[in-house]
C-alpha atoms as a PDB file:
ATOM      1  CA  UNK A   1       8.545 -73.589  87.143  1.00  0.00           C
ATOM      2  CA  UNK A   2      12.180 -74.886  85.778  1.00  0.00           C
ATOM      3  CA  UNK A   3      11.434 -72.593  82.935  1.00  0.00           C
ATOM      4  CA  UNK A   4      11.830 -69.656  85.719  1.00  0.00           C
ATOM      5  CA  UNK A   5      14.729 -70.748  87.557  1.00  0.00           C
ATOM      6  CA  UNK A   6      16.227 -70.809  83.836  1.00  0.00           C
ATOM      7  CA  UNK A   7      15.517 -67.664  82.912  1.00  0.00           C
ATOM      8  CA  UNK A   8      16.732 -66.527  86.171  1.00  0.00           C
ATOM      9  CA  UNK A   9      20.406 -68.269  85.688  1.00  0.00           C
ATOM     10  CA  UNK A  10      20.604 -66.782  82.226  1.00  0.00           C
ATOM     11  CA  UNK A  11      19.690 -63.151  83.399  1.00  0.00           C
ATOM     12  CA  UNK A  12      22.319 -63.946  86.217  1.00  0.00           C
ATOM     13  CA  UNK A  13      25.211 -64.867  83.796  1.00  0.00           C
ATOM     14  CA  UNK A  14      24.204 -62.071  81.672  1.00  0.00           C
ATOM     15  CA  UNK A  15      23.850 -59.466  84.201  1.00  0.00           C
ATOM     16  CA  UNK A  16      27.421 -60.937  85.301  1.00  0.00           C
ATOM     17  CA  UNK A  17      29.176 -60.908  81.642  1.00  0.00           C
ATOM     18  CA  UNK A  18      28.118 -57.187  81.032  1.00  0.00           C
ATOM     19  CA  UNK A  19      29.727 -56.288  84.852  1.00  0.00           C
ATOM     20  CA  UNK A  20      32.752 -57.870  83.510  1.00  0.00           C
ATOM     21  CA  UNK A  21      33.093 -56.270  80.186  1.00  0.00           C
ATOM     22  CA  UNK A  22      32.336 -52.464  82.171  1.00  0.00           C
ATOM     23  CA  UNK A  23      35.124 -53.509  84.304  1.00  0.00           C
ATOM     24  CA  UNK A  24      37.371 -54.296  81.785  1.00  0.00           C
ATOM     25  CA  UNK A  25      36.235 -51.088  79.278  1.00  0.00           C
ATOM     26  CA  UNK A  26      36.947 -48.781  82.900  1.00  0.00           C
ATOM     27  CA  UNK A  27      40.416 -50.876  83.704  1.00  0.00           C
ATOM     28  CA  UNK A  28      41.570 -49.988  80.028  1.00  0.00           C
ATOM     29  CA  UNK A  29      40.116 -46.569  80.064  1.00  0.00           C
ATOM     30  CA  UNK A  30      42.139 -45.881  83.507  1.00  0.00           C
ATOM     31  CA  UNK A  31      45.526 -47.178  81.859  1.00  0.00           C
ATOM     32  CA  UNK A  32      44.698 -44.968  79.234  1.00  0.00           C
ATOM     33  CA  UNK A  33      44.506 -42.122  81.531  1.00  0.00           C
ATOM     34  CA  UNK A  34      47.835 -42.839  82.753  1.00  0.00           C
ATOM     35  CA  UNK A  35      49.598 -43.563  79.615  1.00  0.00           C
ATOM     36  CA  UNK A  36      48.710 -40.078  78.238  1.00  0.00           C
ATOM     37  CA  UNK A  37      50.969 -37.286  77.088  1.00  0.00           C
ATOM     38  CA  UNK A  38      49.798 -34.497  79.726  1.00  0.00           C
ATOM     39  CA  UNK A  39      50.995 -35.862  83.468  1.00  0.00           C
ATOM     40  CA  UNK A  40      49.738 -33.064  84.531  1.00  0.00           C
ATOM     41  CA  UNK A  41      46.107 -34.597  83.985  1.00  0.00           C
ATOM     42  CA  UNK A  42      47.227 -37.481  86.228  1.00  0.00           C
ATOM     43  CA  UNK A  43      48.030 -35.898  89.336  1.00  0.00           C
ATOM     44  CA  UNK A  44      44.627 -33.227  89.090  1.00  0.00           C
ATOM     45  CA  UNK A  45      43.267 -35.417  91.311  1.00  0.00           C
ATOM     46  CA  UNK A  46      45.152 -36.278  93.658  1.00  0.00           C
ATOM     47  CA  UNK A  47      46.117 -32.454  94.055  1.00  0.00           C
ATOM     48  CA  UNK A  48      42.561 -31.882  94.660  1.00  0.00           C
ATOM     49  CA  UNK A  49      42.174 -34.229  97.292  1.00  0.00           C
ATOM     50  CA  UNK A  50      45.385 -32.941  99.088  1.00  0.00           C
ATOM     51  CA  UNK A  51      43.812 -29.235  99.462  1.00  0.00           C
ATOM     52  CA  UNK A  52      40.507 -30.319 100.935  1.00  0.00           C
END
């Protein structure tokens, strides 16, 4: 049965590292957004939210 709960803890920490690395990818794919040369594509959405 330990051989369970093991595979269970490593799935967990697994499961928990990829989370952190899609975080981190859509964190660094955000600033990218921002630090682009159009600010125009920044503020699309925030327009679009204003006229609804």
């Amino acid at each position: 049965m330990s051989f369970f709960v093991e595979a269970v803890n490593v799935l967990k920490v697994l499961v928990m590292a990829v989370g952190a690395g899609l975080g981190a990818w859509g964190v660094i794919n955000l600033m990218e957004g921002y630090g682009n040369d159009n600010p125009g594509a920044k503020s699309q959405g925030v327009k679009h939210l204003m006229e609804e």
